[in-house]
PDB file of N, CA and C in Angstrom:
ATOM      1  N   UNK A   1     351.863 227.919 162.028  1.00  0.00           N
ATOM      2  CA  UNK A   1     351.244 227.791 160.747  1.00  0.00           C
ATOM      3  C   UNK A   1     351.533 229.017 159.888  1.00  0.00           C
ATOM      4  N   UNK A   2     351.328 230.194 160.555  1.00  0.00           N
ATOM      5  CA  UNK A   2     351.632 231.475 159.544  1.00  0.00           C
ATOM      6  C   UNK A   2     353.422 231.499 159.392  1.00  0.00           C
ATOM      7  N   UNK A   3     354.051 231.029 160.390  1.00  0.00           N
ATOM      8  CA  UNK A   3     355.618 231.283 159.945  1.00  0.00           C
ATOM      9  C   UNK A   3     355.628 230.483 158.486  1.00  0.00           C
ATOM     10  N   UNK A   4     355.062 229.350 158.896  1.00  0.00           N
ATOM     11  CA  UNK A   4     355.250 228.164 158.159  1.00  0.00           C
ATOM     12  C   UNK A   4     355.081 228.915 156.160  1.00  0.00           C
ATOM     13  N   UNK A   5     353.777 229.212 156.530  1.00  0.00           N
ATOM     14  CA  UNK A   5     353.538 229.695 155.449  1.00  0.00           C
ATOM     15  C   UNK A   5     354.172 231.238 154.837  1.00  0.00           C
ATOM     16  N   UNK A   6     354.966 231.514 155.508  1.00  0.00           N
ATOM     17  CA  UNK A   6     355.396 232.713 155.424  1.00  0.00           C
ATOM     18  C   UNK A   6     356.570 232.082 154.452  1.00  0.00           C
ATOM     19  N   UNK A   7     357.401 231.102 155.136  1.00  0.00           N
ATOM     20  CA  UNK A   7     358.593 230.632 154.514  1.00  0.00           C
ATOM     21  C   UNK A   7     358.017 230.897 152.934  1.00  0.00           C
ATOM     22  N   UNK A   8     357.089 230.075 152.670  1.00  0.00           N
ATOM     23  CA  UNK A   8     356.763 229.848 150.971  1.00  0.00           C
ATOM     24  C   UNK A   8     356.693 230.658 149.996  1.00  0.00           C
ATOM     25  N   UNK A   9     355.370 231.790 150.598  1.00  0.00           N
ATOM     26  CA  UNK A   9     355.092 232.789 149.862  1.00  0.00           C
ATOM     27  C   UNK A   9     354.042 233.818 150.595  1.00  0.00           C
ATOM     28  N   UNK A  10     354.361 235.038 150.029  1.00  0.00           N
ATOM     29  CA  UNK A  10     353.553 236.006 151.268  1.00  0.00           C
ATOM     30  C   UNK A  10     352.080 235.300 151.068  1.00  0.00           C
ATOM     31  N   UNK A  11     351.573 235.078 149.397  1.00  0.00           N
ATOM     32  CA  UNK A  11     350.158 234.741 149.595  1.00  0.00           C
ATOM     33  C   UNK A  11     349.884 233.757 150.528  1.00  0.00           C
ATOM     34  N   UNK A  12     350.937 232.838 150.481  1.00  0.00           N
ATOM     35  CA  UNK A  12     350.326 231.854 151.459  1.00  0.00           C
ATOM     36  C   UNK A  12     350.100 232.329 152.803  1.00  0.00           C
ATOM     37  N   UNK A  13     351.048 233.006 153.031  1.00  0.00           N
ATOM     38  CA  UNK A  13     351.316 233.736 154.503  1.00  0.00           C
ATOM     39  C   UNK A  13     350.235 234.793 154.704  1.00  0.00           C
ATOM     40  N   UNK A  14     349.165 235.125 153.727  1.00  0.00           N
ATOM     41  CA  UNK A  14     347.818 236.158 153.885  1.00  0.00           C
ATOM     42  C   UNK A  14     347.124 235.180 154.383  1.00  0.00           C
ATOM     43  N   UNK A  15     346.746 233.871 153.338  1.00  0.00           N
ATOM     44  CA  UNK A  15     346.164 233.165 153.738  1.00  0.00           C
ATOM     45  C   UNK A  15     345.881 232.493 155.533  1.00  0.00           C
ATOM     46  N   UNK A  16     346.953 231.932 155.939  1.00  0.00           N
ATOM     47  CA  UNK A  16     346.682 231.689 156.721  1.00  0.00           C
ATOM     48  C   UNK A  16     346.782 232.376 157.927  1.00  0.00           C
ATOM     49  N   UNK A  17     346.852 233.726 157.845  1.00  0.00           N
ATOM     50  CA  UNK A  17     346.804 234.873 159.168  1.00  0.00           C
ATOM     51  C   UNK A  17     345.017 234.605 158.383  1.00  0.00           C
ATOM     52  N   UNK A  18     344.149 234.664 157.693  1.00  0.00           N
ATOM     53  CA  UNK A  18     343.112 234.774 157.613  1.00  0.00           C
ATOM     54  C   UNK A  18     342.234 233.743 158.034  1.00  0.00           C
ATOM     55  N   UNK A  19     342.770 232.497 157.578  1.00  0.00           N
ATOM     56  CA  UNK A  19     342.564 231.205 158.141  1.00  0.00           C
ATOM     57  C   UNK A  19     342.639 231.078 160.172  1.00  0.00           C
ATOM     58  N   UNK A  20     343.432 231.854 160.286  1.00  0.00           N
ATOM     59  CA  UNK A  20     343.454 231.513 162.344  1.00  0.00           C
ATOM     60  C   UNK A  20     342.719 232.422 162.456  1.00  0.00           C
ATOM     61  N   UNK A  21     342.582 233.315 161.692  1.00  0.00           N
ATOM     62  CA  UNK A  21     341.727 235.058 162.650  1.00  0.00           C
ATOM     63  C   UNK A  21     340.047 234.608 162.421  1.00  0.00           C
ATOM     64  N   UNK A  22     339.690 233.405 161.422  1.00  0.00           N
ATOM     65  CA  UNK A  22     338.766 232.786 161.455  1.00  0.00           C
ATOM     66  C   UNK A  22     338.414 231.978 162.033  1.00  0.00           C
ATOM     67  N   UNK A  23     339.311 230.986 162.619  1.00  0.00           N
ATOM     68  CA  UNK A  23     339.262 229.805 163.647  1.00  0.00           C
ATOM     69  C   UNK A  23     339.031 230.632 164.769  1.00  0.00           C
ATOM     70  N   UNK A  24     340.122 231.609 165.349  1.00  0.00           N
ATOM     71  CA  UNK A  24     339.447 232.222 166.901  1.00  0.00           C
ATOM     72  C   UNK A  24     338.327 232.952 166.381  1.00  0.00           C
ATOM     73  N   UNK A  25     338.123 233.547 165.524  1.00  0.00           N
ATOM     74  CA  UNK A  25     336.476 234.415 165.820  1.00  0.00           C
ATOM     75  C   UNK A  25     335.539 233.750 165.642  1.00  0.00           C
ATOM     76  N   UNK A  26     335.571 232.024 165.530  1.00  0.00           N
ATOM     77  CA  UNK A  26     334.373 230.760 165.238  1.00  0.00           C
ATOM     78  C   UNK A  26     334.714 230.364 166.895  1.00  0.00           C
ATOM     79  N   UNK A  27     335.438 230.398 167.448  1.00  0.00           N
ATOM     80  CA  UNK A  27     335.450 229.437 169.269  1.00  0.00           C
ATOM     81  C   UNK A  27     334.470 230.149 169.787  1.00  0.00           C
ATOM     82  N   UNK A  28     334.481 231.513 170.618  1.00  0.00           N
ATOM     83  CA  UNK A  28     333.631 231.151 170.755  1.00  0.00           C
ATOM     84  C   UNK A  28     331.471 231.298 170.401  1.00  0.00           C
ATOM     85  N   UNK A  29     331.764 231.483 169.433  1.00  0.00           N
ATOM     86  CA  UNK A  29     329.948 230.604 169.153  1.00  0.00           C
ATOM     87  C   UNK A  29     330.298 229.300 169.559  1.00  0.00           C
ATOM     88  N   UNK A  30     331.012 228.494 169.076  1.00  0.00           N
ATOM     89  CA  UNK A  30     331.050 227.494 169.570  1.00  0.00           C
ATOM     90  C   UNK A  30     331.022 226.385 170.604  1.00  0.00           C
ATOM     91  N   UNK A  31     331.876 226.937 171.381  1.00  0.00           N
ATOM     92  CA  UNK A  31     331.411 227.303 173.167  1.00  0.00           C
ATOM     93  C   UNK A  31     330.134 227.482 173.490  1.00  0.00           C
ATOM     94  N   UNK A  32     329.460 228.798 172.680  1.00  0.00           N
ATOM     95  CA  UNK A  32     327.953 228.834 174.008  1.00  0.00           C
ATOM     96  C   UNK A  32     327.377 228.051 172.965  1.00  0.00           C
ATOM     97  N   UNK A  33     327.626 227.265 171.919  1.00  0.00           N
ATOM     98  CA  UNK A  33     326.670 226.051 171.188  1.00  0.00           C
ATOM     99  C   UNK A  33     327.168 224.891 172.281  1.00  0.00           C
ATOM    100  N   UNK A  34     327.986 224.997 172.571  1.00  0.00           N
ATOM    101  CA  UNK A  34     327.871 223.354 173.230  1.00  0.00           C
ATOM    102  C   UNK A  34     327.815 223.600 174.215  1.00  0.00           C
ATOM    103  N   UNK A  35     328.023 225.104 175.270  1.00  0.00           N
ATOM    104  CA  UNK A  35     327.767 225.039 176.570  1.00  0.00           C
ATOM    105  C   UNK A  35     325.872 224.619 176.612  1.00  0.00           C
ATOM    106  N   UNK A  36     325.354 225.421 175.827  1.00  0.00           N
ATOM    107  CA  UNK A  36     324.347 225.341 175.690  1.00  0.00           C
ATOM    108  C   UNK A  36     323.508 223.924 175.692  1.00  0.00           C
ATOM    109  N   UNK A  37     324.255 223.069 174.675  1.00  0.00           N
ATOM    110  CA  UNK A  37     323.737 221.940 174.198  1.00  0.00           C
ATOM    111  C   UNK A  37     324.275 221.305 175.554  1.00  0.00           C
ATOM    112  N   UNK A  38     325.312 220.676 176.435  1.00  0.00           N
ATOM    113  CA  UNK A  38     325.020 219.777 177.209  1.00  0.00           C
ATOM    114  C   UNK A  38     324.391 220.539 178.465  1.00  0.00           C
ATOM    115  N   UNK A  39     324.062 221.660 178.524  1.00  0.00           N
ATOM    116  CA  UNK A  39     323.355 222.448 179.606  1.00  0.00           C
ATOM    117  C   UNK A  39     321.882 221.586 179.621  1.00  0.00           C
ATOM    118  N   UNK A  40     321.298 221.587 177.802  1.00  0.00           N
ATOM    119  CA  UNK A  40     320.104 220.898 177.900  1.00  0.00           C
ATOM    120  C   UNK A  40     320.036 219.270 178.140  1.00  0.00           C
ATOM    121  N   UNK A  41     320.900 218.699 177.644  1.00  0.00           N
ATOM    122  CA  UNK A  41     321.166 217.449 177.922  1.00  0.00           C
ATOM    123  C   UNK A  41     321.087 217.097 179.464  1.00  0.00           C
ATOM    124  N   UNK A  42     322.247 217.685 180.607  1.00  0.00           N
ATOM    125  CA  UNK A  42     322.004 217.559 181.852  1.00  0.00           C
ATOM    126  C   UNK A  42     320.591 217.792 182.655  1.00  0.00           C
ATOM    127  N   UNK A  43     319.963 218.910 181.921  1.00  0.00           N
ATOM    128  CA  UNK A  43     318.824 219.478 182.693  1.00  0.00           C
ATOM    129  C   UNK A  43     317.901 218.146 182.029  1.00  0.00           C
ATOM    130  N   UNK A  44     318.261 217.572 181.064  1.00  0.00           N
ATOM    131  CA  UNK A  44     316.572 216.508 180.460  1.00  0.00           C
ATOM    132  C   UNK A  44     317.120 215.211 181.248  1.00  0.00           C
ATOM    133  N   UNK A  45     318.654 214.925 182.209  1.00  0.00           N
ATOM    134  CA  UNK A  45     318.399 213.776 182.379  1.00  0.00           C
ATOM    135  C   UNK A  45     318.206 213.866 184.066  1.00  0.00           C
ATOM    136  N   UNK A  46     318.526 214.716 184.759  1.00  0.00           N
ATOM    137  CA  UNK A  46     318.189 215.545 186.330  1.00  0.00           C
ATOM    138  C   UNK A  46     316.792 215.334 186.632  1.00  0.00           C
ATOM    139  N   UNK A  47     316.462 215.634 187.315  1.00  0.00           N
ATOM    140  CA  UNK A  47     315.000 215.783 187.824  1.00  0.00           C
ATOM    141  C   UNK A  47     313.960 217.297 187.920  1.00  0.00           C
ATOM    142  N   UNK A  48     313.173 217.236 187.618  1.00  0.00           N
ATOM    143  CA  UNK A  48     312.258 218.589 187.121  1.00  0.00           C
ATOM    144  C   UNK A  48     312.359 219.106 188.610  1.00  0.00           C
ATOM    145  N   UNK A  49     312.864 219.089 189.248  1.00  0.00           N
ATOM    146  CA  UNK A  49     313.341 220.548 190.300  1.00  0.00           C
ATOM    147  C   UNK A  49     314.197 221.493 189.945  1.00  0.00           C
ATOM    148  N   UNK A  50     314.777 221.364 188.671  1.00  0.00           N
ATOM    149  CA  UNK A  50     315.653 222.113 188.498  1.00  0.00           C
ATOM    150  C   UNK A  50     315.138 224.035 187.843  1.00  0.00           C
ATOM    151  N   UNK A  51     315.707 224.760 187.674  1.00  0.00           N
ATOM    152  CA  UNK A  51     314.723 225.746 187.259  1.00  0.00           C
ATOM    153  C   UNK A  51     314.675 225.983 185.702  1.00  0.00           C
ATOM    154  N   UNK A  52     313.668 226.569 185.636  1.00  0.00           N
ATOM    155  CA  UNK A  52     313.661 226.276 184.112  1.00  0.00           C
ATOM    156  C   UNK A  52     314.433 226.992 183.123  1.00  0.00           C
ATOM    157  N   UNK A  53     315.344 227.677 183.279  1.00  0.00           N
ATOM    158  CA  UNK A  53     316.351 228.564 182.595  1.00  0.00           C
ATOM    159  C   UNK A  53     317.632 227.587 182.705  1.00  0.00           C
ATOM    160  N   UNK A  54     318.308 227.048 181.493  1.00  0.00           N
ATOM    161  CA  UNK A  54     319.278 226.622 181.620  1.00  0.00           C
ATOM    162  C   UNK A  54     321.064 227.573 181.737  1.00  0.00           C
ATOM    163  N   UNK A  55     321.502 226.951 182.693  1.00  0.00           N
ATOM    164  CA  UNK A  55     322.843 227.934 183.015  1.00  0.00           C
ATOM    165  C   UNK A  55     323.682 227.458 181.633  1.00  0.00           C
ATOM    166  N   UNK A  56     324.248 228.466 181.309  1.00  0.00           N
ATOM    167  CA  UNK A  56     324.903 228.507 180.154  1.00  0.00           C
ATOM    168  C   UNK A  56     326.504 229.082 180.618  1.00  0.00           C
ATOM    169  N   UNK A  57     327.519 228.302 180.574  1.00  0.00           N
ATOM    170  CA  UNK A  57     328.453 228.561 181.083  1.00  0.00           C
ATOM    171  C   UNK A  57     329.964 228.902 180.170  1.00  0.00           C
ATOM    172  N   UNK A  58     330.362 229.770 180.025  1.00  0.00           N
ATOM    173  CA  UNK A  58     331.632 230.104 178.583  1.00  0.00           C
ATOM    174  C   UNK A  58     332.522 230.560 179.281  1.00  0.00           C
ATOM    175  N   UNK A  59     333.202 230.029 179.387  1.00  0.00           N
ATOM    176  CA  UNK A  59     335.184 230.516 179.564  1.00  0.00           C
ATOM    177  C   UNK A  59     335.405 232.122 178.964  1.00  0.00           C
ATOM    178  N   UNK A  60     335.629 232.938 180.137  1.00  0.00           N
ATOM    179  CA  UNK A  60     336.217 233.899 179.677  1.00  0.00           C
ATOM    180  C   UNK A  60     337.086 234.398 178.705  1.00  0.00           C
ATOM    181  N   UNK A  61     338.020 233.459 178.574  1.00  0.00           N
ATOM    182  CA  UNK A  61     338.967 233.469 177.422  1.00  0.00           C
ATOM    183  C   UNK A  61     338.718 233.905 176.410  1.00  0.00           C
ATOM    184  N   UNK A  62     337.023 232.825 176.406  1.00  0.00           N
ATOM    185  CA  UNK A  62     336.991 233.190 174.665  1.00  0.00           C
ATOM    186  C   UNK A  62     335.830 234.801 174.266  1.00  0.00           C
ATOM    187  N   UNK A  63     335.335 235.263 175.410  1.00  0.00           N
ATOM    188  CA  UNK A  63     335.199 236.612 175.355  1.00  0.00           C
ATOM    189  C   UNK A  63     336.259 237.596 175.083  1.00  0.00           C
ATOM    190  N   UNK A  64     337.220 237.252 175.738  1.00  0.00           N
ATOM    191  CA  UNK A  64     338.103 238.249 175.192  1.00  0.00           C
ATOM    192  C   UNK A  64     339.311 237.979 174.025  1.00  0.00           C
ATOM    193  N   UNK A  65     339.116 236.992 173.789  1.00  0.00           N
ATOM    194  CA  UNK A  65     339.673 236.819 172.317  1.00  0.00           C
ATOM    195  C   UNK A  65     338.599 237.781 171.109  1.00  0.00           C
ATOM    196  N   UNK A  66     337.190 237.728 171.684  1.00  0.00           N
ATOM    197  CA  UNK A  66     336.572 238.211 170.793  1.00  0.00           C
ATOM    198  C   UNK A  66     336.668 239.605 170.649  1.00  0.00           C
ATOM    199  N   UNK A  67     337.088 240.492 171.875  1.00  0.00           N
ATOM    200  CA  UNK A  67     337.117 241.909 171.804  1.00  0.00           C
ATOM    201  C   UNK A  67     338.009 242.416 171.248  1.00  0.00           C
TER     202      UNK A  67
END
């Protein structure tokens, strides 16, 4: 996408290095929103033995994309 836009014009080519450096620094919230969300989903359809802290589970990856 940034070559792409590079061909055209540098603005375009700012643009979208700004556009991806926004897409990876949105994954992961996104991740612990939905690890989160089917964490609660599984735990409401399981049986109340389970403990009451839901495990929240995120791919390393996207920790260190964030650093």
């Amino acid at each position: 996408m940034v070559a792409a836009a590079r061909s055209s014009a540098p603005e375009a080519a700012d643009t979208a290095v700004i556009t991806k450096m926004v897409r990876v620094m949105m994954l992961a919230p996104l991740l612990v929103g939905l690890s989160a969300y089917l964490s609660r989903t599984d735990r409401a359809a399981a049986s109340q033995a389970e403990p009451a802290l839901p495990r929240i589970s995120v791919p390393w990856f996207a920790v260190a994309f964030r650093v």
